[in-house]
Protein backbone atom coordinates (compact mmCIF):
# COMPACT_ATOMS: atom_id res chain seq x y z
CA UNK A 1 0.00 0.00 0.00
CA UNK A 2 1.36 3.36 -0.92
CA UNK A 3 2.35 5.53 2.35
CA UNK A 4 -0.40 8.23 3.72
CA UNK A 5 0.13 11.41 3.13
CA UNK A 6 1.28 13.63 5.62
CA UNK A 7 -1.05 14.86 8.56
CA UNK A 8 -0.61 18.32 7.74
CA UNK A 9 -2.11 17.81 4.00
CA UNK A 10 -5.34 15.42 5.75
CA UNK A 11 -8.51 17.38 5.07
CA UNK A 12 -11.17 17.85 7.37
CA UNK A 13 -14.51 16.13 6.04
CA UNK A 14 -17.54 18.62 6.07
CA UNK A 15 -20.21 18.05 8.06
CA UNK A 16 -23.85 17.13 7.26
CA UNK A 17 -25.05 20.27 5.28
CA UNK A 18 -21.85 22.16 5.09
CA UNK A 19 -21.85 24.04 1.79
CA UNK A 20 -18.37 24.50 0.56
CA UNK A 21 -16.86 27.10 -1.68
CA UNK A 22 -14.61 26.45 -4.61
CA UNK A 23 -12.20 28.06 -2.93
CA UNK A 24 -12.11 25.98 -0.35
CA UNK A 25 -12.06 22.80 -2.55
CA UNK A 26 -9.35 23.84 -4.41
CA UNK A 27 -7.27 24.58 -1.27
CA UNK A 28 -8.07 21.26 0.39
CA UNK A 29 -7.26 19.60 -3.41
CA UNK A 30 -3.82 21.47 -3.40
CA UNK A 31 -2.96 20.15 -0.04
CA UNK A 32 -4.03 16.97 -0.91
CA UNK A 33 -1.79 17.26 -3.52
CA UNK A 34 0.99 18.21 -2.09
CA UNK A 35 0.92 15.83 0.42
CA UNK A 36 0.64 13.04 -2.09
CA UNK A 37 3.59 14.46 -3.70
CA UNK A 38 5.86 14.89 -0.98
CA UNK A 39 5.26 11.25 -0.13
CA UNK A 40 5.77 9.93 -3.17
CA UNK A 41 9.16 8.23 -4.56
CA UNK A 42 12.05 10.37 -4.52
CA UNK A 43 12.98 10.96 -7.45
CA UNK A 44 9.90 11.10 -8.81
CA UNK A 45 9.59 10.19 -12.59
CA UNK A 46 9.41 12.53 -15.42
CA UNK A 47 6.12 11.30 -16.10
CA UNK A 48 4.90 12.01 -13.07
CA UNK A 49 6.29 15.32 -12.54
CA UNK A 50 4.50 16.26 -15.70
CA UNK A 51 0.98 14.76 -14.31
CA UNK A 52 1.69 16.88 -10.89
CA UNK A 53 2.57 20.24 -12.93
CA UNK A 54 -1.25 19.93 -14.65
CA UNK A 55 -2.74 19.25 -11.27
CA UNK A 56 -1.01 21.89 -9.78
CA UNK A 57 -1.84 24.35 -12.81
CA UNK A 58 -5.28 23.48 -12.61
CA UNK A 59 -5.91 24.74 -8.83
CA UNK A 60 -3.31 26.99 -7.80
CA UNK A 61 -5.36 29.92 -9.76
CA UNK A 62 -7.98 29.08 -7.22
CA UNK A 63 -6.51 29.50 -3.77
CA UNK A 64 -5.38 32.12 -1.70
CA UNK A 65 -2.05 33.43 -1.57
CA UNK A 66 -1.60 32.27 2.11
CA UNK A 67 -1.80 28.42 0.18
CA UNK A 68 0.61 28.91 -2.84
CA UNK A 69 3.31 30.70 -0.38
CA UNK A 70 2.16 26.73 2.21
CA UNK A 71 2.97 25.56 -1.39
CA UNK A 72 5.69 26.98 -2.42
CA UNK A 73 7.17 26.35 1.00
CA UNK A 74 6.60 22.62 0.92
CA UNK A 75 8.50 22.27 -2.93
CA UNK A 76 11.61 24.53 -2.37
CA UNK A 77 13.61 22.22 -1.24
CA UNK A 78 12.80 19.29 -3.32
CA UNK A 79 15.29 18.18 -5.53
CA UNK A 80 13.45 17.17 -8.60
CA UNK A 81 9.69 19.20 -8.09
CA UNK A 82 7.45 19.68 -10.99
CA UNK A 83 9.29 22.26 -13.04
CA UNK A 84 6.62 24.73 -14.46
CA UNK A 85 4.89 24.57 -11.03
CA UNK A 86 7.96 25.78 -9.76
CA UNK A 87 8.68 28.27 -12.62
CA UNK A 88 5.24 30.02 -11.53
CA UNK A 89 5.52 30.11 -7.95
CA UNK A 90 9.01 31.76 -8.47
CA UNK A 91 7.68 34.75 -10.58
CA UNK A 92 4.67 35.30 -8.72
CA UNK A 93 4.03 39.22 -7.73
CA UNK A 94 3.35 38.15 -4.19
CA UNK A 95 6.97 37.45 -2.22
CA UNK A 96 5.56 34.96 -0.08
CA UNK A 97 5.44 32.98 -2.51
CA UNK A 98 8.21 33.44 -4.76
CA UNK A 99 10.68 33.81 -2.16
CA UNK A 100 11.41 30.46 -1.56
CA UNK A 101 11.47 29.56 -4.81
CA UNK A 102 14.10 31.96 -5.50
CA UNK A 103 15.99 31.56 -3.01
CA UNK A 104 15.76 27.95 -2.56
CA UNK A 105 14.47 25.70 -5.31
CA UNK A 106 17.50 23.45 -6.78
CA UNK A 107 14.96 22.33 -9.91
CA UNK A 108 15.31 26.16 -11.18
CA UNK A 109 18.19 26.38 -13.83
CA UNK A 110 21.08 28.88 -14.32
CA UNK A 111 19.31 30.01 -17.07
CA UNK A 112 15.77 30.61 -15.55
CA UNK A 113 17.84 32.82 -12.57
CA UNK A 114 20.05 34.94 -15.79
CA UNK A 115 15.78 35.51 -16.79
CA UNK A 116 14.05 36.32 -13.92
CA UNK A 117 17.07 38.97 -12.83
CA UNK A 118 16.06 40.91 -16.37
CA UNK A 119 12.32 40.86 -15.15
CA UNK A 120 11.61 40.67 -11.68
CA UNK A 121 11.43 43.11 -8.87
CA UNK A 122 14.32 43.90 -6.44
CA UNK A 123 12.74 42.57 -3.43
CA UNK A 124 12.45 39.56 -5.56
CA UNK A 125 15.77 40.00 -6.38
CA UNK A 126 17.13 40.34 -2.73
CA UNK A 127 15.16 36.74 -2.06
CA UNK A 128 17.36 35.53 -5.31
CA UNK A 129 20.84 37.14 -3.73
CA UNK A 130 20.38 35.19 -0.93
CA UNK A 131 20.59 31.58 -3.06
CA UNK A 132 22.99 29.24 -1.60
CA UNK A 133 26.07 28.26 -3.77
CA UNK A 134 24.88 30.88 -6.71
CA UNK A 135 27.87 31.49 -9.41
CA UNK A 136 29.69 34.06 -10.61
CA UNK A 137 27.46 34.69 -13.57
CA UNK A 138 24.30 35.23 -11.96
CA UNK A 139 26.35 37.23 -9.36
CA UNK A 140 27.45 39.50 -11.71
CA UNK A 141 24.54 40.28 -13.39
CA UNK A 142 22.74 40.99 -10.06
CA UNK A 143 25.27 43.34 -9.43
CA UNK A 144 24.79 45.10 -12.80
CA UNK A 145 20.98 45.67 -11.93
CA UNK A 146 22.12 48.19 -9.97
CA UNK A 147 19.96 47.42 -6.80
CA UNK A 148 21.80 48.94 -3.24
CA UNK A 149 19.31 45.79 -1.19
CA UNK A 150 20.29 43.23 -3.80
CA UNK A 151 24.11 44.39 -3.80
CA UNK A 152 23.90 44.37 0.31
CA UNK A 153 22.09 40.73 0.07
CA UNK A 154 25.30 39.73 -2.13
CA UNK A 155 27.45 40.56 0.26
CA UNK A 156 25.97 38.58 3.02
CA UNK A 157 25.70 35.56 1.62
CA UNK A 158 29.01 34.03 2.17
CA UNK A 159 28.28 30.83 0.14
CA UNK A 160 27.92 33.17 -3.11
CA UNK A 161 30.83 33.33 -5.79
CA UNK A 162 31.81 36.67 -6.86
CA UNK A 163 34.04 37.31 -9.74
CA UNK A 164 36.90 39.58 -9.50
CA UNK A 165 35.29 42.21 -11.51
CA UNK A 166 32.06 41.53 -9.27
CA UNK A 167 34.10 42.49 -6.36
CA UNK A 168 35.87 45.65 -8.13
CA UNK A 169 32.26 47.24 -8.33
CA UNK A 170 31.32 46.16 -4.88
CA UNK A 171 34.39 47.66 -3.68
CA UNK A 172 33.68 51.11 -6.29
CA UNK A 173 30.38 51.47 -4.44
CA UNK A 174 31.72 50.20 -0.74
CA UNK A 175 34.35 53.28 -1.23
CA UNK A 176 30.97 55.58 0.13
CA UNK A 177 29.17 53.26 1.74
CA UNK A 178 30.11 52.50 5.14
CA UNK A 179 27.23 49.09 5.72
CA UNK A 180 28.09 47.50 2.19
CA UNK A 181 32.07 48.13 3.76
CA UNK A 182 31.70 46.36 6.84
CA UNK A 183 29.90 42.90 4.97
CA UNK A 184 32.26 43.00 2.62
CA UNK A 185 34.98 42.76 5.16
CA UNK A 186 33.36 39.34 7.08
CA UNK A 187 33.49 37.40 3.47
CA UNK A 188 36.83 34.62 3.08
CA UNK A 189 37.20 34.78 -0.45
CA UNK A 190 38.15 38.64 -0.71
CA UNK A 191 40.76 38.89 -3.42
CA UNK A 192 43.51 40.17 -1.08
CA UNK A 193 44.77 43.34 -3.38
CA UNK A 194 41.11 44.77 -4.39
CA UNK A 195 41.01 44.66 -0.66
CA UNK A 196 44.59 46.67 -0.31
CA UNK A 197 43.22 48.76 -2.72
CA UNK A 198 39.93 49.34 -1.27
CA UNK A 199 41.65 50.41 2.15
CA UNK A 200 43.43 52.96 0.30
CA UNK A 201 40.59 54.63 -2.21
CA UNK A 202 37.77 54.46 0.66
CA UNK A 203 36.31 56.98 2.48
CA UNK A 204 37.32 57.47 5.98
CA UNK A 205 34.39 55.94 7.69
CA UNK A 206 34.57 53.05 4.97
CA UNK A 207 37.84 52.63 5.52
CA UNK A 208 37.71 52.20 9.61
CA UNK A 209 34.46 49.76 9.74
CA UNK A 210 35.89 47.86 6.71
CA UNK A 211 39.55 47.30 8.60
CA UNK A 212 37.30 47.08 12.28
CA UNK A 213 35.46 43.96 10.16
CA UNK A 214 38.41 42.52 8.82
CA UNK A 215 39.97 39.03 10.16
CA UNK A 216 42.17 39.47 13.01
CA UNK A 217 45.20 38.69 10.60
CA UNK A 218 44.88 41.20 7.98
CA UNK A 219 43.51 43.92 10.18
CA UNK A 220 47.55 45.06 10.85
CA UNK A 221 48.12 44.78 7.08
CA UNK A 222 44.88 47.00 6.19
CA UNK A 223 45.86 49.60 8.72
CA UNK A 224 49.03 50.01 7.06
CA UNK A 225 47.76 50.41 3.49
CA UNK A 226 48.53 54.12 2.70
CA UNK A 227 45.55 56.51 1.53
CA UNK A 228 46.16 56.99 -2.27
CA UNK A 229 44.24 58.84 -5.33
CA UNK A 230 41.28 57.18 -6.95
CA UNK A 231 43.55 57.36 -9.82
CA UNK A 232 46.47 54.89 -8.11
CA UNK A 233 43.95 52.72 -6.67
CA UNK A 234 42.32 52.12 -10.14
CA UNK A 235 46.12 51.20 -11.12
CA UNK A 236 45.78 48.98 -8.48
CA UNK A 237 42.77 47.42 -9.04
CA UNK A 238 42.47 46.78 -12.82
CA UNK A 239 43.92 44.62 -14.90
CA UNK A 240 44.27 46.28 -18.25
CA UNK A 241 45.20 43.59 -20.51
CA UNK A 242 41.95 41.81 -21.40
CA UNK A 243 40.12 45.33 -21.33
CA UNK A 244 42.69 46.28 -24.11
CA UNK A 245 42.44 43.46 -26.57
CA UNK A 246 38.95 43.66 -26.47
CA UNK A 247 38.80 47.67 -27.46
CA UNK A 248 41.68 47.30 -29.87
CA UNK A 249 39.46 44.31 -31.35
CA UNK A 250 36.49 46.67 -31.93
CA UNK A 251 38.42 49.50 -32.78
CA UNK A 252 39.92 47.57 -35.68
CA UNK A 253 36.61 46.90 -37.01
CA UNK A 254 35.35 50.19 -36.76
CA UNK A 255 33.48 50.00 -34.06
CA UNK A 256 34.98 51.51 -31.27
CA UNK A 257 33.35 54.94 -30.91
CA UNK A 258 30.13 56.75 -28.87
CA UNK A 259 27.87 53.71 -28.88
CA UNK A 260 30.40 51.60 -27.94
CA UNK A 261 31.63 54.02 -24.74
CA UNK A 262 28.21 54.68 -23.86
CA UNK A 263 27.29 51.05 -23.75
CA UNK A 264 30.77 50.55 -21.55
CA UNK A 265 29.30 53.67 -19.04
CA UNK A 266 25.60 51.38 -18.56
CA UNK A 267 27.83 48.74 -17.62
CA UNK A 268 29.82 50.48 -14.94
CA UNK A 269 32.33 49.15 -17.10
CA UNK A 270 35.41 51.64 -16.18
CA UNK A 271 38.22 50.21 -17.67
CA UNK A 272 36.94 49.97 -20.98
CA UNK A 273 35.99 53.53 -20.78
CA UNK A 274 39.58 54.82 -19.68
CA UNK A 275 40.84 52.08 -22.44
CA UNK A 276 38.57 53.45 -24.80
CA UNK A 277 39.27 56.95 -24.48
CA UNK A 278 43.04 56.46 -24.07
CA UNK A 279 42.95 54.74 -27.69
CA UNK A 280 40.38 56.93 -29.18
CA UNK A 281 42.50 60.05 -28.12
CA UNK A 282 46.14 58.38 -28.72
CA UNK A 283 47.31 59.16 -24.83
CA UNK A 284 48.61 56.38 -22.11
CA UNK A 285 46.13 54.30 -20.22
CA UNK A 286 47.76 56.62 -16.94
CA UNK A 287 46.77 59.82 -18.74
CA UNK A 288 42.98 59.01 -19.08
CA UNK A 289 43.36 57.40 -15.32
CA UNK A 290 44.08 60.80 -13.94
CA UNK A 291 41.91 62.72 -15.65
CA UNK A 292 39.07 61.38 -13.56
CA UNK A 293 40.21 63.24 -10.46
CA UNK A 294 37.65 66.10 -9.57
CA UNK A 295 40.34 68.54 -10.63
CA UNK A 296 41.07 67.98 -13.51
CA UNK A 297 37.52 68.20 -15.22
CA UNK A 298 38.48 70.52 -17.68
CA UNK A 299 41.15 68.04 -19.36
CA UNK A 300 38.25 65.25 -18.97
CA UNK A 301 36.11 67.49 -21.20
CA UNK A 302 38.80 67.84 -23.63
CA UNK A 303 39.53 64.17 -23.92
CA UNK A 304 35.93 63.11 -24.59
CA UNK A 305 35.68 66.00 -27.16
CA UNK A 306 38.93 64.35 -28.90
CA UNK A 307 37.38 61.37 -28.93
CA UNK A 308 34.17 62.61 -30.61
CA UNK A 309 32.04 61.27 -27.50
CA UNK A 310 27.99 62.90 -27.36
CA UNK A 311 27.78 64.93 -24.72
CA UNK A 312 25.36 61.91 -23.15
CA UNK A 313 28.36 60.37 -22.88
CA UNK A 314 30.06 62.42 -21.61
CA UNK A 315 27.98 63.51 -19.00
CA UNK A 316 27.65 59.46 -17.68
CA UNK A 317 31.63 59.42 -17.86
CA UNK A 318 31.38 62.85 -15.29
CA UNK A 319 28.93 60.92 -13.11
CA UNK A 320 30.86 57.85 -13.56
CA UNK A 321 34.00 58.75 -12.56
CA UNK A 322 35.61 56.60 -9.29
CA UNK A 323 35.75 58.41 -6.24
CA UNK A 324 34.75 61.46 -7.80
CA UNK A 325 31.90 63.54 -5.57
CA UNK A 326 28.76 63.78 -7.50
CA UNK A 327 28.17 66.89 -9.79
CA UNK A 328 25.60 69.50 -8.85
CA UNK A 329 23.10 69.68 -11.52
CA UNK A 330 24.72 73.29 -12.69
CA UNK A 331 27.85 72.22 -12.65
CA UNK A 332 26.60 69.82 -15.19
CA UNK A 333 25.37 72.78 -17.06
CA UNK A 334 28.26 74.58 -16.90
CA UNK A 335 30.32 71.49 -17.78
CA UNK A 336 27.66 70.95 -21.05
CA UNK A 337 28.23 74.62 -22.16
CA UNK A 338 32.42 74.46 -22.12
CA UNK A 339 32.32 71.05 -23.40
CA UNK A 340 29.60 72.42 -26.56
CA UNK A 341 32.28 75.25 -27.39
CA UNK A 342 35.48 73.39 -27.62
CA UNK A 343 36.45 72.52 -31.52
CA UNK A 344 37.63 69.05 -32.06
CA UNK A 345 41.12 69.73 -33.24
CA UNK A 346 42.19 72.01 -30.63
CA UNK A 347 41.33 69.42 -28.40
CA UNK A 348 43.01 66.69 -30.13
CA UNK A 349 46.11 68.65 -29.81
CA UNK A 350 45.46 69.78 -26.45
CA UNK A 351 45.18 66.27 -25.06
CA UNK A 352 47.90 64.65 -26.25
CA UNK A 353 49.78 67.63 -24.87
CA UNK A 354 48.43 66.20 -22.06
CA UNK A 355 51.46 62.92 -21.71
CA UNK A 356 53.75 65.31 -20.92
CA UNK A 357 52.57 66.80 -17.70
């Protein structure tokens, strides 16, 4: 005889006269369901699965939410669960339900995560952040959703992987903000000179509850990191090489120009901006590097006129700029108006004049 199911998916029988709703059938169906389900063979087969995802279809339009989140609860951590039901419960509006899913369910693919982080909300996302064992991938492009929750949620959850470019814009953003600092600082896997690096370009109170954080036995190391210039910590930080090949690839094809450094500003993608620019205007990597210090704005204008950038992308570049302080909106203006006047070949010539300084 096959097992019962368990007592928390038994129904009570109605009594004598008892009209029920639809509703209610459909919610004492589900658990039914579920129960029958969970006590079922593990793994289940394919078949199977497939029968359970049209049962499941069928009646989970017709319960409450307080019954797909019991739901959603009861498959999360089931290896092999019926894959659309899951699929379903994890996009649902309501986070009750699709928490779980997201931040649980092993039947949900790479692939499904890369979509829902294009589609869903952040708090969604935040649920998703918190996955155990997530890669560097889907890491990544959580980061590049921009989201200060779903970045914070990334740095708590130790069992994530971060990529070494996903840790160069934590560690951008971490230069200002003292909380995403401090949980950055408790994770193992820190690459040990973004961290260096880090001490050095952060703010003071980023700097102190970041070392404070750290490890015991790098918190002596850390507090002897000098204080440096965004520029020199960007030296430190990026590794050029690949960023190169790639721009020299596109320039060769003709397609290195304002689309291509406007798409690299949406990114957050800094080094390809500072490679692109230091190509596009003939000048050292180091020359465009130190032109993103707040003084020297008026050489940054000249550089992104010699490299025929839009002002649109120039003005993300100005906003963009590591451990720059953000632009009052008339210094914008101001910056739009010189950067409208100057001619192209006098800033050509001007910026290359520029390597000698």
């Amino acid at each position: 005889m096959p097992p019962a199911p368990p007592a928390a998916a038994a129904s009570v029988k109605p009594q004598a006269g008892e009209v029920r709703t639809v509703p209610e059938l459909a919610t004492d169906m589900l658990r039914r369901t579920t129960g029958l389900f969970l006590a079922g063979p593990r793994p289940a087969p394919t078949e199977q699965l497939d029968l359970y995802d049209q049962m499941f279809a069928r009646l989970m339009p017709q319960v409450a939410i307080d019954v797909l989140a019991e739901l959603s609860m009861a498959l999360a951590g089931v290896e092999r669960a019926p894959y659309a039901t899951a699929r379903l419960l994890a996009v649902h509006p309501d986070l009750r339900v699709a928490g779980p899913m997201l931040a649980k369910a092993p039947v949900l693919t790479e692939r499904d995560l890369a979509e829902f982080i294009r589609t869903l909300s952040p708090a969604h996302l935040v649920a998703l952040a918190s996955r155990r064992g997530i890669g560097d991938t889907i890491t990544s492009q959580l980061i590049a959703r921009g989201f200060p929750p779903v970045r914070m949620a990334l740095a708590q959850n130790l069992a994530a992987r971060l990529s070494e470019d996903g840790y160069r814009s934590l560690f951008k953003i971490a230069e200002r903000d003292e909380d995403l600092a401090e949980k950055l600082a408790l994770r193992t896997d820190l690459p040990a000179k973004l961290s260096r690096a880090f001490v050095a370009a952060a703010s003071e109170g980023a700097r102190a509850r970041f070392i404070k954080a750290a490890p015991p036995a790098t918190r002596a190391t850390l507090q002897a990191a000098p204080t440096r210039s965004a520029g020199a910590a960007m030296r430190a930080m990026w590794d050029y090489d690949q960023v190169k090949a790639e721009v020299s690839a596109l320039n060769r094809t003709g397609k290195l120009g304002d689309s291509a450094v406007n798409r690299f500003c949406v990114t957050s993608d800094i080094p390809a901006v500072i490679a692109s620019l230091a190509l596009l205007c003939v000048v050292s990597i180091e020359t465009i590097e130190s032109l993103l210090e707040d003084d020297r704005l008026t050489d940054l204008l000249l550089a992104c006129k010699a490299a025929r950038l839009s002002w649109a992308t120039t003005s993300m570049i100005l906003r963009a700029r590591p451990g720059g302080s953000e632009m009052p909106a008339d210094d914008v203006e101001e910056a739009r108006k010189r950067f409208e006047k100057l001619v192209l070949s006098e800033a050509q010539w001007k910026v290359r004049g520029l390597e000698t300084r």
